[in-house]
N, C-alpha and C. Protein backbone atom coordinates (compact mmCIF):
# COMPACT_ATOMS: atom_id res chain seq x y z
N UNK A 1 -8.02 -19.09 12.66
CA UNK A 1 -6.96 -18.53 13.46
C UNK A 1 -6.03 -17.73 12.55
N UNK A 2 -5.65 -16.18 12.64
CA UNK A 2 -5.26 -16.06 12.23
C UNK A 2 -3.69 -15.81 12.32
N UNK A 3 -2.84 -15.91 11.35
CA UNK A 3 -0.91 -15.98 11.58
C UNK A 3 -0.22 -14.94 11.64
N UNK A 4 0.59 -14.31 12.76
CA UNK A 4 0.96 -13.40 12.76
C UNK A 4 2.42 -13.17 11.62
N UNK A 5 2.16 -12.40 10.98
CA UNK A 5 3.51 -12.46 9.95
C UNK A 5 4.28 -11.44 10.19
N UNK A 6 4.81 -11.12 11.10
CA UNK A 6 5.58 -9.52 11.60
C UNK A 6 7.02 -9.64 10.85
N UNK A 7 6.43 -8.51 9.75
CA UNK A 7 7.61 -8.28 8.97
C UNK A 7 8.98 -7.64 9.63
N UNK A 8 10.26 -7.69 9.47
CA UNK A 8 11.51 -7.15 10.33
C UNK A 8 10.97 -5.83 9.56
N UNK A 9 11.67 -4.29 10.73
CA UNK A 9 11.78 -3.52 10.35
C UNK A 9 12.90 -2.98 9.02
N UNK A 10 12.08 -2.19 7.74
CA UNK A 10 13.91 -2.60 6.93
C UNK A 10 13.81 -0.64 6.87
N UNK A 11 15.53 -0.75 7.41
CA UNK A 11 15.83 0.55 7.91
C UNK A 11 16.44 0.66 6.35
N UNK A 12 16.25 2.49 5.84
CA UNK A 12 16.83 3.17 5.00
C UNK A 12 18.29 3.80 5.46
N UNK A 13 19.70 3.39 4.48
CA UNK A 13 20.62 4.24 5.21
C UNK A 13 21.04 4.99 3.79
N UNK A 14 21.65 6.05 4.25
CA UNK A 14 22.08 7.31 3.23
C UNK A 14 23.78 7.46 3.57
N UNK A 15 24.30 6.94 2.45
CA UNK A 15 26.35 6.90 2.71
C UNK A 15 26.64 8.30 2.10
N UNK A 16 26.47 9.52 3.35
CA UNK A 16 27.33 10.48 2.91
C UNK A 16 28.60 11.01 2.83
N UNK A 17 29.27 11.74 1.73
CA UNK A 17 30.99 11.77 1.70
C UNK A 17 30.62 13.04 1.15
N UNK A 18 32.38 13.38 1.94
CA UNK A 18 32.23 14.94 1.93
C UNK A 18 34.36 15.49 1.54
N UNK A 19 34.57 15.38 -0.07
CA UNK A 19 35.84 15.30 0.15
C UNK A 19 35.71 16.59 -1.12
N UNK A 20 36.30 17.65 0.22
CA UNK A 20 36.06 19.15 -0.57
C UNK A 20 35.93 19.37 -2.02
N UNK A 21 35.53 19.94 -2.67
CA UNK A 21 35.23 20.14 -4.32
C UNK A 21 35.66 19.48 -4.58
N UNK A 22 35.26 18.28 -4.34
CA UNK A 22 35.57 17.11 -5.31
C UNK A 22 34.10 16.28 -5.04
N UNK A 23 33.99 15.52 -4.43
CA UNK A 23 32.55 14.58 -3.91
C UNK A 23 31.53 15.46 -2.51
N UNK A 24 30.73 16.00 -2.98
CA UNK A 24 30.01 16.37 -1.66
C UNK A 24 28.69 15.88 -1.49
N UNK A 25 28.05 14.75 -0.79
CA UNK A 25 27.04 14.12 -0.49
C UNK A 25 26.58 14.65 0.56
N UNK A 26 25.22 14.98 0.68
CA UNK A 26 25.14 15.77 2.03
C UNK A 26 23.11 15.83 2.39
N UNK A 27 22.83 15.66 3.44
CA UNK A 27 21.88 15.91 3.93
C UNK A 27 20.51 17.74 4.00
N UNK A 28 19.65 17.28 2.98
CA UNK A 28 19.63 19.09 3.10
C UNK A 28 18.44 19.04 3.98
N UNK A 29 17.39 18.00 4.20
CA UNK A 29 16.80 17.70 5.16
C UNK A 29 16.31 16.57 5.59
N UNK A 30 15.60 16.12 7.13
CA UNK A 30 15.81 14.29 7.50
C UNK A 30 15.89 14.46 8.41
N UNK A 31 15.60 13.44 9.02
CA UNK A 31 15.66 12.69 10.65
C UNK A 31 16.18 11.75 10.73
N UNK A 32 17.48 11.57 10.74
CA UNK A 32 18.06 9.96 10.71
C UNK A 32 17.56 9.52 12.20
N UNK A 33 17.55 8.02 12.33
CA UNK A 33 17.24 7.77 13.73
C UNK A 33 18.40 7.31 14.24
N UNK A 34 19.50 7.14 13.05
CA UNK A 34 21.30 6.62 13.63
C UNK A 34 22.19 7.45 12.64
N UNK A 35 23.11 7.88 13.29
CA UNK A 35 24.22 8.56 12.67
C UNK A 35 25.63 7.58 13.05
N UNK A 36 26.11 7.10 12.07
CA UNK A 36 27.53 6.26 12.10
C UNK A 36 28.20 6.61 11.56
N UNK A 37 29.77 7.16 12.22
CA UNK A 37 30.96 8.26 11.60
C UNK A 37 31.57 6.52 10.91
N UNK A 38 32.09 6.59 9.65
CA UNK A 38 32.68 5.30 8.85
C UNK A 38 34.19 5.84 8.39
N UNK A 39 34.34 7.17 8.73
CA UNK A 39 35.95 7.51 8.74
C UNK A 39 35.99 9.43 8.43
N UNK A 40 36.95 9.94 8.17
CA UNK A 40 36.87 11.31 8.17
C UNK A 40 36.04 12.17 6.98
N UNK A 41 35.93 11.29 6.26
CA UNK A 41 34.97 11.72 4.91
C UNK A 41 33.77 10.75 4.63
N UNK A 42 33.46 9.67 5.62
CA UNK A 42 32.11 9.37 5.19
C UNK A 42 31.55 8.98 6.46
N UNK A 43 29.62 9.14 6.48
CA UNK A 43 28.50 8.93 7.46
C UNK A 43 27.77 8.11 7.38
N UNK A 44 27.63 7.13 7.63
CA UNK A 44 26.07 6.42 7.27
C UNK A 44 24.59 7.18 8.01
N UNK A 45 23.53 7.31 7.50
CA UNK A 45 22.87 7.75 8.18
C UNK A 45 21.51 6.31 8.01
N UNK A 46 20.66 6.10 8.98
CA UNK A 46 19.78 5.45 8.79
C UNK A 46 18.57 6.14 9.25
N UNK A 47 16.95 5.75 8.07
CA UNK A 47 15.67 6.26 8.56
C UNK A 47 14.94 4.89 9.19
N UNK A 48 14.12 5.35 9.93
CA UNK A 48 13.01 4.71 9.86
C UNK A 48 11.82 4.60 8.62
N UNK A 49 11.32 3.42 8.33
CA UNK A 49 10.07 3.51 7.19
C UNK A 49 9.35 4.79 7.58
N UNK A 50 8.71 5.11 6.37
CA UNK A 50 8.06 6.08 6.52
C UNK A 50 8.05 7.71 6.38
N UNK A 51 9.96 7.92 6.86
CA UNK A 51 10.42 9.10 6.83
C UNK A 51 10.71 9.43 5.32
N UNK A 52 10.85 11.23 5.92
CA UNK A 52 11.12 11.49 4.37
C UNK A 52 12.51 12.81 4.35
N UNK A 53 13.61 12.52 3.67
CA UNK A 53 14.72 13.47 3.50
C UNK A 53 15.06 13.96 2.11
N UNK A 54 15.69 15.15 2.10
CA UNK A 54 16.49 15.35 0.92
C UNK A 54 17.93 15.28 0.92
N UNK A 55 18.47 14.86 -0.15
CA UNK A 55 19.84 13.77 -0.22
C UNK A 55 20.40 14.64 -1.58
N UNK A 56 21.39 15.23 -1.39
CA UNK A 56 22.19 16.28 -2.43
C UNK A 56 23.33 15.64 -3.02
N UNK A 57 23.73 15.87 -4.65
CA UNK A 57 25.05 14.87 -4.47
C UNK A 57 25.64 15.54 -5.65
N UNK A 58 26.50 15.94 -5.51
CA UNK A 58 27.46 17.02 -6.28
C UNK A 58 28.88 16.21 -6.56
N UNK A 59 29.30 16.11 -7.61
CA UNK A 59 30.73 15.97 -7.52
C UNK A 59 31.22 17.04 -8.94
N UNK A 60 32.96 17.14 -8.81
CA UNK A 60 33.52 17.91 -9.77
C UNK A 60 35.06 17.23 -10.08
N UNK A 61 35.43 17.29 -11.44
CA UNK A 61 36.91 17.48 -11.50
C UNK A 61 37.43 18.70 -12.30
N UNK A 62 39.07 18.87 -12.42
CA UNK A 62 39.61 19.40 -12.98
C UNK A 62 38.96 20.99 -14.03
N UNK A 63 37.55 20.24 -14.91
CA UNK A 63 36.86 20.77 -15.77
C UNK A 63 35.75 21.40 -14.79
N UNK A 64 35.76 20.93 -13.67
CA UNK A 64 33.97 21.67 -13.28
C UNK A 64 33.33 20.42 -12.64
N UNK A 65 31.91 20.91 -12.93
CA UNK A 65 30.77 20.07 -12.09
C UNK A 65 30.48 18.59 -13.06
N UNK A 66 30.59 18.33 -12.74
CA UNK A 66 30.21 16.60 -13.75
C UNK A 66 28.96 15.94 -13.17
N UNK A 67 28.45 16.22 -11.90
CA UNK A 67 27.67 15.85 -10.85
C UNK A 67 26.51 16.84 -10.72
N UNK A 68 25.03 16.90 -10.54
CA UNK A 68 24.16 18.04 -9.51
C UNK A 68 23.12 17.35 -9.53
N UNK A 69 22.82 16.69 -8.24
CA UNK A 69 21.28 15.63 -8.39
C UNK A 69 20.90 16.35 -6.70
N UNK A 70 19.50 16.67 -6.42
CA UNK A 70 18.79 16.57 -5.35
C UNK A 70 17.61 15.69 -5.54
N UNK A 71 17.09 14.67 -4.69
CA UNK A 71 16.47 13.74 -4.68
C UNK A 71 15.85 13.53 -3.33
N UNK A 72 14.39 14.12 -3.17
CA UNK A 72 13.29 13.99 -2.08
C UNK A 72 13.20 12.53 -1.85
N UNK A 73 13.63 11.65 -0.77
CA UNK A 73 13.10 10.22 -0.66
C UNK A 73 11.89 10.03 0.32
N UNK A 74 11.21 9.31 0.59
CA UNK A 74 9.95 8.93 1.18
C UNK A 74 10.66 7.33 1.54
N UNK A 75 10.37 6.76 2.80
CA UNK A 75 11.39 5.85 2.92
C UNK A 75 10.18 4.72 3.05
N UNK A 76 10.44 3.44 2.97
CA UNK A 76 9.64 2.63 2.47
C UNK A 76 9.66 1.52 3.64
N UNK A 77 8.46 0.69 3.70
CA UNK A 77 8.25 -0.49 4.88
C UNK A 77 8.71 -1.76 3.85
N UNK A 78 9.10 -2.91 4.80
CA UNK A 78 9.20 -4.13 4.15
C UNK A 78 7.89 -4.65 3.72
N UNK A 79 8.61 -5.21 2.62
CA UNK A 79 7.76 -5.62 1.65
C UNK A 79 6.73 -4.68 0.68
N UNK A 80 7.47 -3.57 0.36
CA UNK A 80 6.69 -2.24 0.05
C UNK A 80 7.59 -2.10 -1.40
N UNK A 81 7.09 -1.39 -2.84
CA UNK A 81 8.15 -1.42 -3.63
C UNK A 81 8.75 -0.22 -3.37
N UNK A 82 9.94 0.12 -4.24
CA UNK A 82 10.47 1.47 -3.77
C UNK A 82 11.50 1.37 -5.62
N UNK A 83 12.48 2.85 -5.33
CA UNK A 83 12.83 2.88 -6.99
C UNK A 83 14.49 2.61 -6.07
N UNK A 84 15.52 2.56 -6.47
CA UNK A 84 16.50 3.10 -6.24
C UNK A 84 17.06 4.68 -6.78
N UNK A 85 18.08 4.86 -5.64
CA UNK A 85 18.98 5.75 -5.57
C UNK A 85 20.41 5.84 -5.33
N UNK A 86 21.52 6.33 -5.98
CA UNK A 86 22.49 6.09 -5.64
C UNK A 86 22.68 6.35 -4.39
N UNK A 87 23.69 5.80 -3.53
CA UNK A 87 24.39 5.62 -2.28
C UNK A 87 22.95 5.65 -0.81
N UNK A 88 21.92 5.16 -1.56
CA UNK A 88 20.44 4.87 -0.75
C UNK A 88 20.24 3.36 -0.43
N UNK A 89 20.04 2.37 0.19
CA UNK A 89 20.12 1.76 0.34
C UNK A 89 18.40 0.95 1.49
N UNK A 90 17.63 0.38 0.80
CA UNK A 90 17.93 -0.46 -0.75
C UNK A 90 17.17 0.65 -1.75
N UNK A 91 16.28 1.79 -1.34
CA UNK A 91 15.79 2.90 -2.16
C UNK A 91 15.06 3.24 -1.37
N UNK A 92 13.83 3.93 -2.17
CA UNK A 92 12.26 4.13 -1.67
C UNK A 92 12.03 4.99 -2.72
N UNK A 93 10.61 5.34 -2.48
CA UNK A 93 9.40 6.49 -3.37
C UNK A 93 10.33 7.69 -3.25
N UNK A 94 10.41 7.66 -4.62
CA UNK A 94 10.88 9.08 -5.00
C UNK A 94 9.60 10.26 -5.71
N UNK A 95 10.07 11.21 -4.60
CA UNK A 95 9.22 12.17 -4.53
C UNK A 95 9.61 13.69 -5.93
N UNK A 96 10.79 13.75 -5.61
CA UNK A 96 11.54 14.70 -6.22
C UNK A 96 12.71 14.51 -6.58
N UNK A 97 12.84 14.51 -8.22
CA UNK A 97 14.04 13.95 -8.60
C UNK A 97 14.30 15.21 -9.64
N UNK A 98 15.87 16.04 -9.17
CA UNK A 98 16.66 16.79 -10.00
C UNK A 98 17.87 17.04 -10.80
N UNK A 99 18.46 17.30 -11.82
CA UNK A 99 19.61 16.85 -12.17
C UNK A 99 20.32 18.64 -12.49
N UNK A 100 21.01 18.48 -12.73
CA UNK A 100 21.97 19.76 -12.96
C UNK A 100 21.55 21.01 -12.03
N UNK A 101 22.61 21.94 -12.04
CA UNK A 101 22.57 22.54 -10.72
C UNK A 101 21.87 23.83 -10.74
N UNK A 102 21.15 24.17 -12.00
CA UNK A 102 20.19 25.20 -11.76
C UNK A 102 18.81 25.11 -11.34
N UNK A 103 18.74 23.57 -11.70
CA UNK A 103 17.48 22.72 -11.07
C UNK A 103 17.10 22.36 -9.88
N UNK A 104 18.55 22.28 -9.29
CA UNK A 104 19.06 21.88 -8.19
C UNK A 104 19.11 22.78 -7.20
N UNK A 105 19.17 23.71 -7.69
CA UNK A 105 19.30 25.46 -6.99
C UNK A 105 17.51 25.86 -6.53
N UNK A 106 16.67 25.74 -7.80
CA UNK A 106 15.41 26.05 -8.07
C UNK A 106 14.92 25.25 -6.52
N UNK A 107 15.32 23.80 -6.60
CA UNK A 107 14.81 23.18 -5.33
C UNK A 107 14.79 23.31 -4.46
N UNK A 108 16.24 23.64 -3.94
CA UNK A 108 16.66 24.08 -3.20
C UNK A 108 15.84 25.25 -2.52
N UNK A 109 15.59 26.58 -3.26
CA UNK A 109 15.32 27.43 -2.89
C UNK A 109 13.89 27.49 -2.64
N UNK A 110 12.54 26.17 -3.33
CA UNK A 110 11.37 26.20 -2.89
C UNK A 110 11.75 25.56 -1.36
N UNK A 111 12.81 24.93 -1.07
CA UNK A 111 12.93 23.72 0.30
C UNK A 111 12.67 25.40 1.14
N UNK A 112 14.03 25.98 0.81
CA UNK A 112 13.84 27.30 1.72
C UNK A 112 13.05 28.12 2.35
N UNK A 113 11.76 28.24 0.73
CA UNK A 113 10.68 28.58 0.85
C UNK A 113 9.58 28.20 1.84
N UNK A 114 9.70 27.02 1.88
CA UNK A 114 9.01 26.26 2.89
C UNK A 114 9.25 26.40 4.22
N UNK A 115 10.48 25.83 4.77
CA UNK A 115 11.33 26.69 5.73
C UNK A 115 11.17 27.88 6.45
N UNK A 116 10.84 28.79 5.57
CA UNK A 116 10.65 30.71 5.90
C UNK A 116 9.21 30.74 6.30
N UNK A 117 8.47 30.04 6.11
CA UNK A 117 7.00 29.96 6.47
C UNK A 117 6.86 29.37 8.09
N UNK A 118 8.22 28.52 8.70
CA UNK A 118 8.24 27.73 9.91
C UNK A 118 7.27 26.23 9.39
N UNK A 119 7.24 25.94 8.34
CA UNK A 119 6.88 24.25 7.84
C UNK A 119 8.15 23.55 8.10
N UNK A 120 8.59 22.27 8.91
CA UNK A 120 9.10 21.72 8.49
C UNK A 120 9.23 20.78 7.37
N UNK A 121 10.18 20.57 6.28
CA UNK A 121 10.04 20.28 5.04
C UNK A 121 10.01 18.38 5.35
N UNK A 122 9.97 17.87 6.10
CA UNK A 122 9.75 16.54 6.30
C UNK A 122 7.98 16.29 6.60
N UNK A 123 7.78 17.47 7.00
CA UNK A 123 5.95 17.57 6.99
C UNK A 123 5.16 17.77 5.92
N UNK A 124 5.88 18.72 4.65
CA UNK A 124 5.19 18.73 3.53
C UNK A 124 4.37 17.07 2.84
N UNK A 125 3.10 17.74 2.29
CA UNK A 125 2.56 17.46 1.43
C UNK A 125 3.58 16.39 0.37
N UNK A 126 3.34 14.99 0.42
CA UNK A 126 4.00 14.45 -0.79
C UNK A 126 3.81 14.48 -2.21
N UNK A 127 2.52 14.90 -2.14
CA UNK A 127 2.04 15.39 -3.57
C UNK A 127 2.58 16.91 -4.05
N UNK A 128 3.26 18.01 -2.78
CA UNK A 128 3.77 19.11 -3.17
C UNK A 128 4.87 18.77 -3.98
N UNK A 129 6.31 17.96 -3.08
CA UNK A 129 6.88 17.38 -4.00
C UNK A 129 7.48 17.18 -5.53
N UNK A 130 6.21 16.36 -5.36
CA UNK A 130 5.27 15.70 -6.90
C UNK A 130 5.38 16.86 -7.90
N UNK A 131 4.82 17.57 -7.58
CA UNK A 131 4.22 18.87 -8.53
C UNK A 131 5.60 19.46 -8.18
N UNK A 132 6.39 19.98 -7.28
CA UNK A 132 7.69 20.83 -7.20
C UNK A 132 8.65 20.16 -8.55
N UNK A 133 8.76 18.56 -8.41
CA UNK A 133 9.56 18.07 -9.75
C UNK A 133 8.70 18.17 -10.87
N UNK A 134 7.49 18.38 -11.01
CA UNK A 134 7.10 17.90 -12.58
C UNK A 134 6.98 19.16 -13.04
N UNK A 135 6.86 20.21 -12.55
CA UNK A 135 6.92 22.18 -12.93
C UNK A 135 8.50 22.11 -13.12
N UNK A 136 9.47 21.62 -12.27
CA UNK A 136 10.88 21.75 -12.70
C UNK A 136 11.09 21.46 -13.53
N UNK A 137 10.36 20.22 -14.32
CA UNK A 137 10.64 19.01 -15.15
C UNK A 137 10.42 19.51 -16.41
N UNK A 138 9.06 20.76 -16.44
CA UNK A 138 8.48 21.24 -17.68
C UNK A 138 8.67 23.08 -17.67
N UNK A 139 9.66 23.34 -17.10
CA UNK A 139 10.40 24.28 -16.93
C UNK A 139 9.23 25.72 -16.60
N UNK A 140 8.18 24.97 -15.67
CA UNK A 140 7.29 26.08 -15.43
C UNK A 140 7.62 26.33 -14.06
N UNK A 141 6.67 27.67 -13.46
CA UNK A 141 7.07 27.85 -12.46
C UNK A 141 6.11 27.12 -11.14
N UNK A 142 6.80 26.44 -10.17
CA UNK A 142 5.83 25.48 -9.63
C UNK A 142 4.94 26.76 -8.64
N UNK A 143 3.37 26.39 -7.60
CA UNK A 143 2.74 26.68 -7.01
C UNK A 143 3.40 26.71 -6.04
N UNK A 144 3.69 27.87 -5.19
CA UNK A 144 4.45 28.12 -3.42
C UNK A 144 3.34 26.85 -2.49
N UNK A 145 4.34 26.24 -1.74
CA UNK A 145 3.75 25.71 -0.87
C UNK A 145 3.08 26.77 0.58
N UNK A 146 2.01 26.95 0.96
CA UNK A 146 1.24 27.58 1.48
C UNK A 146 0.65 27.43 2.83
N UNK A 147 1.64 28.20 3.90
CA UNK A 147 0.30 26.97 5.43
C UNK A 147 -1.16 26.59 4.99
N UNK A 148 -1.57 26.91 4.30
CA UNK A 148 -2.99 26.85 4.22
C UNK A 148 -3.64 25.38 3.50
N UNK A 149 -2.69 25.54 2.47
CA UNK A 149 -2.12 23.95 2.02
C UNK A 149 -1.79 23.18 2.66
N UNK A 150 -0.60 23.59 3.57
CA UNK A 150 0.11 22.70 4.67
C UNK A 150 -0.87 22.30 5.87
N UNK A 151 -1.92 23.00 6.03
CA UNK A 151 -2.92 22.61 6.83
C UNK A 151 -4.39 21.46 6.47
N UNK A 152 -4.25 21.93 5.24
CA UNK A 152 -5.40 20.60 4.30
C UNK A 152 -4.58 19.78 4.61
N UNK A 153 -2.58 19.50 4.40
CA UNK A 153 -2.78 18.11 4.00
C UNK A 153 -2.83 17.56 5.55
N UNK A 154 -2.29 18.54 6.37
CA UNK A 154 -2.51 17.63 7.39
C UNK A 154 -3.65 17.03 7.96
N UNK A 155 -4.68 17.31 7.74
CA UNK A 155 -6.36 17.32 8.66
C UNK A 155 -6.21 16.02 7.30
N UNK A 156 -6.07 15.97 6.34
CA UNK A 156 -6.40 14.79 5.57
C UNK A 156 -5.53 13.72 5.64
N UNK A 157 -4.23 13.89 6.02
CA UNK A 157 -3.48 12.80 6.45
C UNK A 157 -3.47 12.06 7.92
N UNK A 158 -4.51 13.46 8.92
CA UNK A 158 -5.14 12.29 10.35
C UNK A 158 -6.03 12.08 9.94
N UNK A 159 -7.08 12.04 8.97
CA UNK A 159 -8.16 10.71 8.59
C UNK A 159 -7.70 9.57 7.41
N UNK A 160 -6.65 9.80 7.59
CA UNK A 160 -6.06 8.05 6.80
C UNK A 160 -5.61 7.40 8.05
């Protein structure tokens, strides 16, 4: 006989704050399945497992930028490992991890890229990603994501 072990669903939430040139946390793409206002400068957002967003996080003082991280998450099921992230909760698979803001820009502007084609960037390829940070990482120029690409991964992600 076998035991049903039905794990609780464990929801991903993202605490964004938005307190002009100073802290700006912000959503650049995602599907939250809950949006909770927590006061005039901060959001909770929550995913479902599985989903995948990009999570921007800038801060500055007096001197400038002290802050420039964009970070692709892939959101994770219970009992699944995952890495952390600041203000992510409790983490997940990190897909794309950037630091300073020309890197940050670079990402930015493949997300765009993707975008201008009509892909939504929550549909990409997780292995594009992959390769978008490790060409950032080794200061080459990464491969354009491609419908044509975007169409392999899908026909291979309905036979998993």
């Amino acid at each position: 006989m076998a035991i049903s072990r039905d794990l609780p669903v464990l929801i991903t939430t993202v605490e964004l704050t938005w307190i002009e040139k100073q802290v700006e946390r912000w959503l650049r793409f995602g599907r939250p399945v809950a949006d909770t206002i927590l006061d005039r400068q901060r959001r909770m957002l929550s995913f479902a497992p599985g989903s995948v967003f990009a999570f921007v996080r800038w801060a500055s003082n007096e001197y400038g930028t002290v802050e420039s991280h964009i970070d692709i998450v892939h959101t994770v099921g219970s009992g699944e490992g995952y890495q952390t992230v600041p203000c992510v909760q409790p983490g997940g698979e990190v897909l794309l991890h950037q630091n300073s803001w020309p890197r940050v820009q670079r990402a930015l502007e493949a997300i765009d890229a993707v975008e201008a084609q009509g892909i939504d960037p929550i549909e990409v390829s997780p292995d594009y990603w992959r390769h978008l940070h490790h060409r950032l990482e080794a200061r080459q120029q990464p491969d354009a994501y491609t419908k044509a690409r975007h169409r392999a991964w899908l026909r291979r992600r309905a036979l998993q």
